[in-house]
N, C-alpha and C. Protein backbone atom coordinates (compact mmCIF):
# COMPACT_ATOMS: atom_id res chain seq x y z
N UNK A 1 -9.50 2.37 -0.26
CA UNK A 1 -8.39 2.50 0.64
C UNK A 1 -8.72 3.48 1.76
N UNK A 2 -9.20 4.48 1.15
CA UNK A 2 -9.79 5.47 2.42
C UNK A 2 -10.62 4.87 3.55
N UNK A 3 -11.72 3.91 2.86
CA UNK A 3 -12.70 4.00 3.78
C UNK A 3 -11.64 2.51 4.92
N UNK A 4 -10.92 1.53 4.01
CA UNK A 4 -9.99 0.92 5.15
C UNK A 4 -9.53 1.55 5.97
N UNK A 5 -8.52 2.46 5.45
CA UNK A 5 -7.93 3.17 6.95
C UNK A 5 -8.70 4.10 7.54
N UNK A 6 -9.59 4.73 7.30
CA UNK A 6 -10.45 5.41 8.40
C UNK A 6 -11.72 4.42 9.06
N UNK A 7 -12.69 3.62 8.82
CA UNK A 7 -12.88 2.69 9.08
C UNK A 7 -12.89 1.20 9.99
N UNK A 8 -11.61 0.99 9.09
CA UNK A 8 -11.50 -0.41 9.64
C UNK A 8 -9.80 -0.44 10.11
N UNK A 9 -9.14 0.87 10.24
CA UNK A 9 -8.05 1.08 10.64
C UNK A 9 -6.79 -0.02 10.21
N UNK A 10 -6.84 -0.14 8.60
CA UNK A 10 -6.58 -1.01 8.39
C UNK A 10 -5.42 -0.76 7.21
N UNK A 11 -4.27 -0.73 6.69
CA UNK A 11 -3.27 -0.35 6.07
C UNK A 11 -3.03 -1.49 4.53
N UNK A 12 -3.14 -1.30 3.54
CA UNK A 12 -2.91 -2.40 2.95
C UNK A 12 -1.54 -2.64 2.22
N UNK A 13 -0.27 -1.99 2.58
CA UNK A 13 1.00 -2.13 2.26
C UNK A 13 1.45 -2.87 1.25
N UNK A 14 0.59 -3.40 0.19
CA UNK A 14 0.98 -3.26 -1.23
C UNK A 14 0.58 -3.23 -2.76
N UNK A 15 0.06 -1.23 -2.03
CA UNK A 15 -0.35 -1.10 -3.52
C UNK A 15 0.43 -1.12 -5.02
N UNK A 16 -0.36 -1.64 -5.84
CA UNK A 16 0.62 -1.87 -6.88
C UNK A 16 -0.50 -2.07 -8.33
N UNK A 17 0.04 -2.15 -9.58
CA UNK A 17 -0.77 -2.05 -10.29
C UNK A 17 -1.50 -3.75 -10.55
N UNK A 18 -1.00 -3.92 -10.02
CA UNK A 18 -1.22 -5.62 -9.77
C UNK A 18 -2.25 -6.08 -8.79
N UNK A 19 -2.96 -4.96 -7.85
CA UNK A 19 -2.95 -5.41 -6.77
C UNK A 19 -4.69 -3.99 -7.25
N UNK A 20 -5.01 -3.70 -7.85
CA UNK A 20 -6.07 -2.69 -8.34
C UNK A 20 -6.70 -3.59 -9.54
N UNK A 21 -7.89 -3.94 -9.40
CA UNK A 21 -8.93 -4.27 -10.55
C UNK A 21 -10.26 -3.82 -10.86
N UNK A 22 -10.27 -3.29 -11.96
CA UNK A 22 -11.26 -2.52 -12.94
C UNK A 22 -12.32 -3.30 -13.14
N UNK A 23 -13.78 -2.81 -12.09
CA UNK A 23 -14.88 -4.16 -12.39
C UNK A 23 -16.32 -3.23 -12.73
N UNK A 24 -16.70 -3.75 -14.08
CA UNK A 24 -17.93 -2.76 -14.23
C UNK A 24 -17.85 -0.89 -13.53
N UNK A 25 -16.65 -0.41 -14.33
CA UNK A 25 -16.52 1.20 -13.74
C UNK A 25 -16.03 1.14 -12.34
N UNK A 26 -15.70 0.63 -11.55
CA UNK A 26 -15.42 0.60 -10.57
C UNK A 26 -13.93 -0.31 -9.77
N UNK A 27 -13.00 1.08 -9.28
CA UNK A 27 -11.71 0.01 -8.81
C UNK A 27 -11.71 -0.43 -6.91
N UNK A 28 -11.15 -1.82 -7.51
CA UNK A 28 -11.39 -2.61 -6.17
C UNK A 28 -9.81 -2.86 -5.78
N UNK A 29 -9.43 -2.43 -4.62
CA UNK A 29 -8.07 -2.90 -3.85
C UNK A 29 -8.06 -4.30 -3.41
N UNK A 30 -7.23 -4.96 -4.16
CA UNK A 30 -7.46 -6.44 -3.76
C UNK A 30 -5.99 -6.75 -3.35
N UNK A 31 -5.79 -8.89 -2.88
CA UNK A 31 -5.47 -9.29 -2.09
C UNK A 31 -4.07 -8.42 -0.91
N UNK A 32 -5.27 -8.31 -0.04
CA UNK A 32 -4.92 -7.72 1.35
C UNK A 32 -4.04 -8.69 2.30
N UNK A 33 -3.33 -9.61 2.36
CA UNK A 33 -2.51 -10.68 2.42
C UNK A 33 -1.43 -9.93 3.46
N UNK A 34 -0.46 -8.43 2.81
CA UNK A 34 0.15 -8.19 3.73
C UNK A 34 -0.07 -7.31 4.27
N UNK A 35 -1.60 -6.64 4.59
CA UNK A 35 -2.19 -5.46 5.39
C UNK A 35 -2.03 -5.76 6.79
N UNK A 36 -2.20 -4.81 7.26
CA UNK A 36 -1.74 -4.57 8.80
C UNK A 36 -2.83 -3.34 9.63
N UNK A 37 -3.47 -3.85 10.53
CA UNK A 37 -4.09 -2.87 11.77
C UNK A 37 -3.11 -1.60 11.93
N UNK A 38 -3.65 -0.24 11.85
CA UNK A 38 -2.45 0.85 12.00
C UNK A 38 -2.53 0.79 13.23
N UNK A 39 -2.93 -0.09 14.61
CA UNK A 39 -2.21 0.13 15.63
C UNK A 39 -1.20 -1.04 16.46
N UNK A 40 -0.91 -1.70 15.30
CA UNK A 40 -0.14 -2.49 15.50
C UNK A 40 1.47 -1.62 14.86
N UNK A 41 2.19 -1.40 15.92
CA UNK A 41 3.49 -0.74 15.72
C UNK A 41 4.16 -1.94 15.69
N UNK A 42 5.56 -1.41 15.05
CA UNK A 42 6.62 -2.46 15.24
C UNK A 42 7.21 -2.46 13.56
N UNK A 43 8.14 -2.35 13.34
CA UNK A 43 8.85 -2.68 11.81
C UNK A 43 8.38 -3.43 11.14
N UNK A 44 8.46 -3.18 9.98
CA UNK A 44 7.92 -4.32 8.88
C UNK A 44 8.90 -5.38 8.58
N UNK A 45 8.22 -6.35 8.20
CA UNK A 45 9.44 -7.32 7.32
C UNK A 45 9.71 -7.13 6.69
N UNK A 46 10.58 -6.97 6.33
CA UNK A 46 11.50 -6.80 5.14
C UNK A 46 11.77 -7.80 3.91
N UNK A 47 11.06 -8.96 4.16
CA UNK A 47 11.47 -9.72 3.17
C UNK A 47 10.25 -9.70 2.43
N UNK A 48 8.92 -9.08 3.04
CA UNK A 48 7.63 -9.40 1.93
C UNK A 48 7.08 -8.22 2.20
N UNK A 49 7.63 -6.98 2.45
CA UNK A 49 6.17 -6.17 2.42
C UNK A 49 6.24 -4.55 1.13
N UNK A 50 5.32 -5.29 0.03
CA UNK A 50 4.92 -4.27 -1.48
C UNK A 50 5.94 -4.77 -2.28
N UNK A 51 5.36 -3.87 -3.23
CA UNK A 51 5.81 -4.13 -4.66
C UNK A 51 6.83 -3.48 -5.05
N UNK A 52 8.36 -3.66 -4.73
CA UNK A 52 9.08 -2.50 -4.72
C UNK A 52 8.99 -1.52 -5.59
N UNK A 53 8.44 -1.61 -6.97
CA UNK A 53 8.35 -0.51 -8.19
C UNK A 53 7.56 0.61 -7.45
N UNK A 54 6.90 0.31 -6.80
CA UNK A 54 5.63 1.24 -6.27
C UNK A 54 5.44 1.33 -4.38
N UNK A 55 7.03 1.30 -3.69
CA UNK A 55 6.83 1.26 -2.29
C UNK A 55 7.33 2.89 -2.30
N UNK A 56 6.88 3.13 -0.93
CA UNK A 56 7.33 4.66 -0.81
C UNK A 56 8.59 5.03 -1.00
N UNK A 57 9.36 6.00 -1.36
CA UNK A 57 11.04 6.15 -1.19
C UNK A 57 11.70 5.98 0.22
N UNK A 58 10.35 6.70 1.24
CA UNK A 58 11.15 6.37 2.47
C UNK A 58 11.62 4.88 3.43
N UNK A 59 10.76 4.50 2.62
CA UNK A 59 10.68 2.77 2.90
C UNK A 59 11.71 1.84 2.21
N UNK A 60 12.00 2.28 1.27
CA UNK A 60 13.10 1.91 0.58
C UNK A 60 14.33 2.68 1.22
N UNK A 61 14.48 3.56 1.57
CA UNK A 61 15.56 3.91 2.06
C UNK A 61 15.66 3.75 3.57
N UNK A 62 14.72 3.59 4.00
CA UNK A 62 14.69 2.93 5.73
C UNK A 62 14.34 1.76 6.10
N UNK A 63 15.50 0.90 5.89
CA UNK A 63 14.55 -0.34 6.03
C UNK A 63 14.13 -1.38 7.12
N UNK A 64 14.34 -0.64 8.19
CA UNK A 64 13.30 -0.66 9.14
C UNK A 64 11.75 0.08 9.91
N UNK A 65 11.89 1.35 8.93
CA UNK A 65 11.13 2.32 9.01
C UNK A 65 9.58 1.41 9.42
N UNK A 66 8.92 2.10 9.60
CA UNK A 66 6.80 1.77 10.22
C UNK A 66 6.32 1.81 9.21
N UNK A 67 5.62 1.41 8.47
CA UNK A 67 4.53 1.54 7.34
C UNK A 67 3.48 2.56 7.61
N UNK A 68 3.41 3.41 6.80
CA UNK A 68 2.25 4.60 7.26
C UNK A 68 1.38 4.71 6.45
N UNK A 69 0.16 5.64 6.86
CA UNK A 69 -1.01 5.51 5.60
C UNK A 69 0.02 6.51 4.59
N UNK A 70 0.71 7.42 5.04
CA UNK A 70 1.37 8.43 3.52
C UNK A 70 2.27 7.54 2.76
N UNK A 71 2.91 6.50 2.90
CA UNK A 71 3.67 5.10 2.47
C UNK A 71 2.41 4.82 1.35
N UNK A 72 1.56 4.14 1.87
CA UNK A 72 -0.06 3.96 1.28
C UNK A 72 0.37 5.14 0.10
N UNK A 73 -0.46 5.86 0.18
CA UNK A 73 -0.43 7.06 -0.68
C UNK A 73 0.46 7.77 -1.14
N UNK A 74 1.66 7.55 -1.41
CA UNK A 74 2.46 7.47 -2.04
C UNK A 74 2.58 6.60 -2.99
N UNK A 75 2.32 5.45 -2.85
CA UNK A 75 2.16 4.40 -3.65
C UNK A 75 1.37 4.16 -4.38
N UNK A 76 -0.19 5.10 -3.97
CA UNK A 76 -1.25 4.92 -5.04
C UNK A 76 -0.66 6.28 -6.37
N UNK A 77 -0.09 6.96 -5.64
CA UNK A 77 0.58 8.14 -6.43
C UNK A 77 0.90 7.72 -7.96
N UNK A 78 2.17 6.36 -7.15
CA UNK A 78 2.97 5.70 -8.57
C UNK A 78 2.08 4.62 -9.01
N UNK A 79 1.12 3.76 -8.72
CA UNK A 79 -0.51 3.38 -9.31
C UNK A 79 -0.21 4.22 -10.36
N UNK A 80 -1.38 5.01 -10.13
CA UNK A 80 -1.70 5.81 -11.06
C UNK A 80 -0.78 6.31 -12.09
N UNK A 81 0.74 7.22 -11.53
CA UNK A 81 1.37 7.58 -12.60
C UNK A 81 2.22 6.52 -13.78
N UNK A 82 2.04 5.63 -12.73
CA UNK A 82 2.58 3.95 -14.03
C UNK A 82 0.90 4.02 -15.21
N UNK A 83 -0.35 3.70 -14.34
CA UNK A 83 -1.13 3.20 -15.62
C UNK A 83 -1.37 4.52 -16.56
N UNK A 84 -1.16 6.06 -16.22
CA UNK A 84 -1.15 6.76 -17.17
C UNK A 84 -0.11 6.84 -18.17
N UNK A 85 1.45 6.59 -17.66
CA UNK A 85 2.61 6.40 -18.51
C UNK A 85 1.97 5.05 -19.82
């Protein structure tokens, strides 16, 4: 995810535990379907973008709000604290 958004400036708006696979020691962020260029501004859709269990709070509560990389990371936050629960 890092090296996407610094990189390839590239946002992948729905991390989820669904969306992370465990291959030989190593996790891969997969289908990128509703990622987005971070310099493409403009609201998200609202009808398809993440996994609501695991979207940021502010996104859920703004629902027109921008998708940001801290949205991102927030979300790998609840990743993680779901597969340790």
């Amino acid at each position: 995810h890092k090296d996407a958004f610094e990189l390839a400036k590239v946002l992948h708006r729905d991390l989820s535990v669904g969306n992370v696979v465990i291959y030989k020691g190593k996790g891969y962020l997969i289908n990128w379907d509703l990622s987005k260029l971070v310099n493409i501004q403009g609201p998200r859709q609202t009808t398809c973008t993440g996994t609501w269990q695991f979207m940021s709070v502010y996104l859920i509560e703004h629902k027109y709000a921008i998708h940001t990389v801290k949205d991102d990371l927030e979300s790998s936050f609840y990743v993680v604290l779901w597969t340790a629960l």
